[in-house]
N, C-alpha and C. Protein backbone atom coordinates (compact mmCIF):
# COMPACT_ATOMS: atom_id res chain seq x y z
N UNK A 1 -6.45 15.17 7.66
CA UNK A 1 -5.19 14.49 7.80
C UNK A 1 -4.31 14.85 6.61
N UNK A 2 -3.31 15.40 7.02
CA UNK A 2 -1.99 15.49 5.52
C UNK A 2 -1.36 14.51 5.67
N UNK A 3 -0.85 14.74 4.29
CA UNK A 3 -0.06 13.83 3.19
C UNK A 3 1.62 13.85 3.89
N UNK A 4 1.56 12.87 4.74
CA UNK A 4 3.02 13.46 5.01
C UNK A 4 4.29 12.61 4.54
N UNK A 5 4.24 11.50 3.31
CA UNK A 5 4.87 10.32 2.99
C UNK A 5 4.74 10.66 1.49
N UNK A 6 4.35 11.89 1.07
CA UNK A 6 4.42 11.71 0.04
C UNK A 6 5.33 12.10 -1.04
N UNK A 7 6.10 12.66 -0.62
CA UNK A 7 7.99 12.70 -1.11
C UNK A 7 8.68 11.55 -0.28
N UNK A 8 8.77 11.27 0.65
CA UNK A 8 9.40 10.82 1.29
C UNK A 8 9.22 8.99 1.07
N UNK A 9 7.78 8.65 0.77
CA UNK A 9 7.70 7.51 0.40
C UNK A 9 7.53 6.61 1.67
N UNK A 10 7.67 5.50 1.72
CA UNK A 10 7.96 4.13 2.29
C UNK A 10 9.22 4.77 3.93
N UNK A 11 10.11 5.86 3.19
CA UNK A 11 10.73 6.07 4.49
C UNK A 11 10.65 7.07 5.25
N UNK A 12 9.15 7.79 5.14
CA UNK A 12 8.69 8.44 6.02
C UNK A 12 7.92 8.08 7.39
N UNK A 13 8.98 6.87 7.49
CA UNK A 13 8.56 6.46 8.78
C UNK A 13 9.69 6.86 9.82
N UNK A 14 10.69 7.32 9.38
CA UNK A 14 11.91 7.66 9.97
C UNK A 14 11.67 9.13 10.36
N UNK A 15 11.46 9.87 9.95
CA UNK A 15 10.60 11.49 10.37
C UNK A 15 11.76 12.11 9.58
N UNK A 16 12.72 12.94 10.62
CA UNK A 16 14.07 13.55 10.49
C UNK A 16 15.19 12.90 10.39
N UNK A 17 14.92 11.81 11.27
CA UNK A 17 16.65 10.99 11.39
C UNK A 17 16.94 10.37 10.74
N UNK A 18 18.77 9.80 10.73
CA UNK A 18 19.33 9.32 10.37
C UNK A 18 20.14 10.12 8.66
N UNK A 19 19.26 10.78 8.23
CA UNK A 19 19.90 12.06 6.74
C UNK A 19 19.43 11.58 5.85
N UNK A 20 18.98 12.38 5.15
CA UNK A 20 18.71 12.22 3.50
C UNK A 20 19.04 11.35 2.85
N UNK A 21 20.14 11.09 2.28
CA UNK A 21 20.79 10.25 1.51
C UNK A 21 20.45 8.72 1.96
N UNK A 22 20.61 8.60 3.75
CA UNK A 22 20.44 7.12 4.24
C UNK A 22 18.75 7.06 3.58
N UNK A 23 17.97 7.82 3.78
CA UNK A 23 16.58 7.67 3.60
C UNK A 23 16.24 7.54 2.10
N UNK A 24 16.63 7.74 1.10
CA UNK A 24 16.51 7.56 -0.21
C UNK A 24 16.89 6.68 -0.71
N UNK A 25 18.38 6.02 0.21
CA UNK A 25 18.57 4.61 0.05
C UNK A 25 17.16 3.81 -0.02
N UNK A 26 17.43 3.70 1.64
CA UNK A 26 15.99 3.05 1.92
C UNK A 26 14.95 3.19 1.18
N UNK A 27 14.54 3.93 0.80
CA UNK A 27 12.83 4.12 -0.22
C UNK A 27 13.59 3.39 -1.31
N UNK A 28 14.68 3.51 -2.41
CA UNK A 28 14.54 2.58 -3.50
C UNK A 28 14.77 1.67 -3.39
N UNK A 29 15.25 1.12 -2.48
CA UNK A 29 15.79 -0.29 -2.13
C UNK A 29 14.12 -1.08 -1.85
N UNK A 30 13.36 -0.52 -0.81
CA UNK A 30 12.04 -1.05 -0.44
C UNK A 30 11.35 -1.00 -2.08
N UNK A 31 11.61 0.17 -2.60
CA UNK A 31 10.12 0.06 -3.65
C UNK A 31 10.76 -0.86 -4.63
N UNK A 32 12.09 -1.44 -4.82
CA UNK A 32 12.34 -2.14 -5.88
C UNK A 32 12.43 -3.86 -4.93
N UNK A 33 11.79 -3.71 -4.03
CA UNK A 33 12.17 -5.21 -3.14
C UNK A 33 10.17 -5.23 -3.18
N UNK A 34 9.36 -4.39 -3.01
CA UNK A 34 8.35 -4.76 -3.00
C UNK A 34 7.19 -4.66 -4.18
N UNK A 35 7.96 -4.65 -5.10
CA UNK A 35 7.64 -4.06 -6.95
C UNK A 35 7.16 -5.89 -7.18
N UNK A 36 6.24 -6.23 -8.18
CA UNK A 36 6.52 -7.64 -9.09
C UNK A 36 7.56 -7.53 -9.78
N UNK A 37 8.16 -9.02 -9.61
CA UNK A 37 9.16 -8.47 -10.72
C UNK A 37 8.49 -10.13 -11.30
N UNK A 38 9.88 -10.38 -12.70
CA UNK A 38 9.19 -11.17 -13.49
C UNK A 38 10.17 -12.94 -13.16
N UNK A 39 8.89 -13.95 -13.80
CA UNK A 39 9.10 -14.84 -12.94
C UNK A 39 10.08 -16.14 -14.34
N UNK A 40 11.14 -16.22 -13.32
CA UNK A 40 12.08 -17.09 -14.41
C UNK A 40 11.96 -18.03 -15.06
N UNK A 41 10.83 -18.88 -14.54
CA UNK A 41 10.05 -20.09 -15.64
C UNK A 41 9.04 -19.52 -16.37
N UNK A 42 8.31 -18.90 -15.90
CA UNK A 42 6.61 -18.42 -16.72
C UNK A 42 7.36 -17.60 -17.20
N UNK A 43 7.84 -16.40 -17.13
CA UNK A 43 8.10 -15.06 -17.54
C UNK A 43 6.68 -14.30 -17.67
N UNK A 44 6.06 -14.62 -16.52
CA UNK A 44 4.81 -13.44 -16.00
C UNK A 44 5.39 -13.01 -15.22
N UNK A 45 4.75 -11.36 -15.01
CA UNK A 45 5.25 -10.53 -13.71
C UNK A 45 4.36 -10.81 -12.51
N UNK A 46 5.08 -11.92 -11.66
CA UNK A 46 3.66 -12.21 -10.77
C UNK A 46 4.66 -12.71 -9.70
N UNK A 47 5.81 -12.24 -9.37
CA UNK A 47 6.96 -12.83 -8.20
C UNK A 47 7.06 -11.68 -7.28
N UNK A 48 6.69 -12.22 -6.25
CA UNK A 48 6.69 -11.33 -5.34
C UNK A 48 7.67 -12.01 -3.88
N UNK A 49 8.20 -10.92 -2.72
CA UNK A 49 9.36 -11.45 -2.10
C UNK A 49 8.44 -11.91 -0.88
N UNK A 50 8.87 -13.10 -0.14
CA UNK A 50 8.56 -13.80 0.60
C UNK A 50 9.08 -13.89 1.49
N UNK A 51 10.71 -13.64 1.72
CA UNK A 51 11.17 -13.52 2.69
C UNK A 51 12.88 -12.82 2.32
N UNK A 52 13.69 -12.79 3.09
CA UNK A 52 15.58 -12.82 2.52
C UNK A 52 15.66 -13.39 1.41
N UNK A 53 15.82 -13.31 0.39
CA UNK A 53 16.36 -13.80 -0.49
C UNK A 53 15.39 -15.31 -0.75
N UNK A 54 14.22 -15.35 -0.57
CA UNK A 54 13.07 -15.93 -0.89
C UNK A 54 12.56 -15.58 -1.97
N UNK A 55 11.89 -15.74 -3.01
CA UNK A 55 10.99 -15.36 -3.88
C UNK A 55 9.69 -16.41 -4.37
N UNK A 56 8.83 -15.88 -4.58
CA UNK A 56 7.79 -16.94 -5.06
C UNK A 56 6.53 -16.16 -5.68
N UNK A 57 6.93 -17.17 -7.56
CA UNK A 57 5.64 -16.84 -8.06
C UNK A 57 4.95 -16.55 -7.75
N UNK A 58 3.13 -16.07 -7.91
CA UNK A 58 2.04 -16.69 -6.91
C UNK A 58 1.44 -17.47 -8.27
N UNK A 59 1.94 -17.15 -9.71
CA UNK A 59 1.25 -17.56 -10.70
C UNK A 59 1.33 -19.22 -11.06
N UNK A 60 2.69 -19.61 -11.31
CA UNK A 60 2.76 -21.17 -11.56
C UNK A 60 3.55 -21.82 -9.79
N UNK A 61 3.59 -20.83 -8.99
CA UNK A 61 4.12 -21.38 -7.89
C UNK A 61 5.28 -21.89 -7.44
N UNK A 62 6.11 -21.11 -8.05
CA UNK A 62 7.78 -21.93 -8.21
C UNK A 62 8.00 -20.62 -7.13
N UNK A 63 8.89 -21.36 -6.34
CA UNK A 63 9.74 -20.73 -5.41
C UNK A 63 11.25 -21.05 -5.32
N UNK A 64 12.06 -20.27 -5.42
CA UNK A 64 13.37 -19.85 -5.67
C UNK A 64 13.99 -19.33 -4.73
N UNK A 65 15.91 -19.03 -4.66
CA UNK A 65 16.11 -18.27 -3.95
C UNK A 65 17.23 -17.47 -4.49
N UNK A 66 17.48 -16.19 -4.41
CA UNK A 66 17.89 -15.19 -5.32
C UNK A 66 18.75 -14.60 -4.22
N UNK A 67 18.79 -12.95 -4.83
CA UNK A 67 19.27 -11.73 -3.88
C UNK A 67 18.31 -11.24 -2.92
N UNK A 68 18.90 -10.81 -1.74
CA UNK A 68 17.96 -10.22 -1.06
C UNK A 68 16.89 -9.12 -0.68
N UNK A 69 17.16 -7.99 -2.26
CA UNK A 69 16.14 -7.43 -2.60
C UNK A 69 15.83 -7.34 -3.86
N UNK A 70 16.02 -8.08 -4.66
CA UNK A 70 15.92 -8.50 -5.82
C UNK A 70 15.90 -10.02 -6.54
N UNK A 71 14.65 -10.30 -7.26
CA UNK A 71 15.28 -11.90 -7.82
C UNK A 71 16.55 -12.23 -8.30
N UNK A 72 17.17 -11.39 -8.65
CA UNK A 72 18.16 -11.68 -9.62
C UNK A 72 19.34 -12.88 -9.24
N UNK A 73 19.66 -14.24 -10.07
CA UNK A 73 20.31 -15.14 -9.68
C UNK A 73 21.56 -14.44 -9.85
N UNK A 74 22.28 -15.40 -9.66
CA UNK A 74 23.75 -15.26 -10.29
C UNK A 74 24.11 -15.77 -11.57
N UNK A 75 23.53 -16.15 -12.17
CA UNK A 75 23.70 -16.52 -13.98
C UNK A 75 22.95 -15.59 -14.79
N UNK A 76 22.25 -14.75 -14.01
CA UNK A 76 21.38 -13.21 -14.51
C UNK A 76 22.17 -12.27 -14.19
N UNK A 77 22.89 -11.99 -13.21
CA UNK A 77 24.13 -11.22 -12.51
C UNK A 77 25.36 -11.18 -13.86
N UNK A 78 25.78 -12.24 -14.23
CA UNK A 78 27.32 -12.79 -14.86
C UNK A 78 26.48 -12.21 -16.09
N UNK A 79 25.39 -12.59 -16.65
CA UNK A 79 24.85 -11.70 -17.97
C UNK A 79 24.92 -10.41 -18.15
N UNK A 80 24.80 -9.53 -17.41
CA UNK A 80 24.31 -8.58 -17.35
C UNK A 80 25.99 -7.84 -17.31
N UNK A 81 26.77 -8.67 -16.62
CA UNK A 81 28.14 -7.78 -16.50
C UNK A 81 28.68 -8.29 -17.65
N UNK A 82 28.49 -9.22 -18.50
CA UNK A 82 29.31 -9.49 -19.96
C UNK A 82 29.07 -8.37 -21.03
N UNK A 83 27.52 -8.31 -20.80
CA UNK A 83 26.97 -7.26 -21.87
C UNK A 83 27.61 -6.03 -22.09
């Protein structure tokens, strides 16, 4: 069996269609929506996405609701554009 996802990633489920560019979207968007990211009370990396704009620890169990492929609130958003 070959390797056939392995440039292509997560959006080598699409084969040929739809173009390049749409498909590279897709792969960073998925690998940064299904990555740990880190969790806003503990600050362990242990938050993983649960649903739309769902998120939930699995470590101290706090569940939140953020962006939809990313935790990021909107008072983490307004930081980040002052800087």
């Amino acid at each position: 069996m070959s390797k056939r996802t392995n440039k292509a990633g997560s959006s080598g489920r699409f084969g040929a269609r739809y173009g390049v560019i749409v498909r590279n979207r897709v792969k960073s968007i998925e690998a940064q929506q299904k990555m740990r990211h880190e969790c806003p009370v503990c600050h362990h990396t242990s938050v993983k996405r649960v649903s739309s704009g769902i998120w939930e620890c699995s470590r101290c169990k706090t569940k939140f609701a953020a962006q939809a492929y990313t935790p990021n609130t909107k008072k983490e958003i307004s930081k980040v554009s002052e800087q």
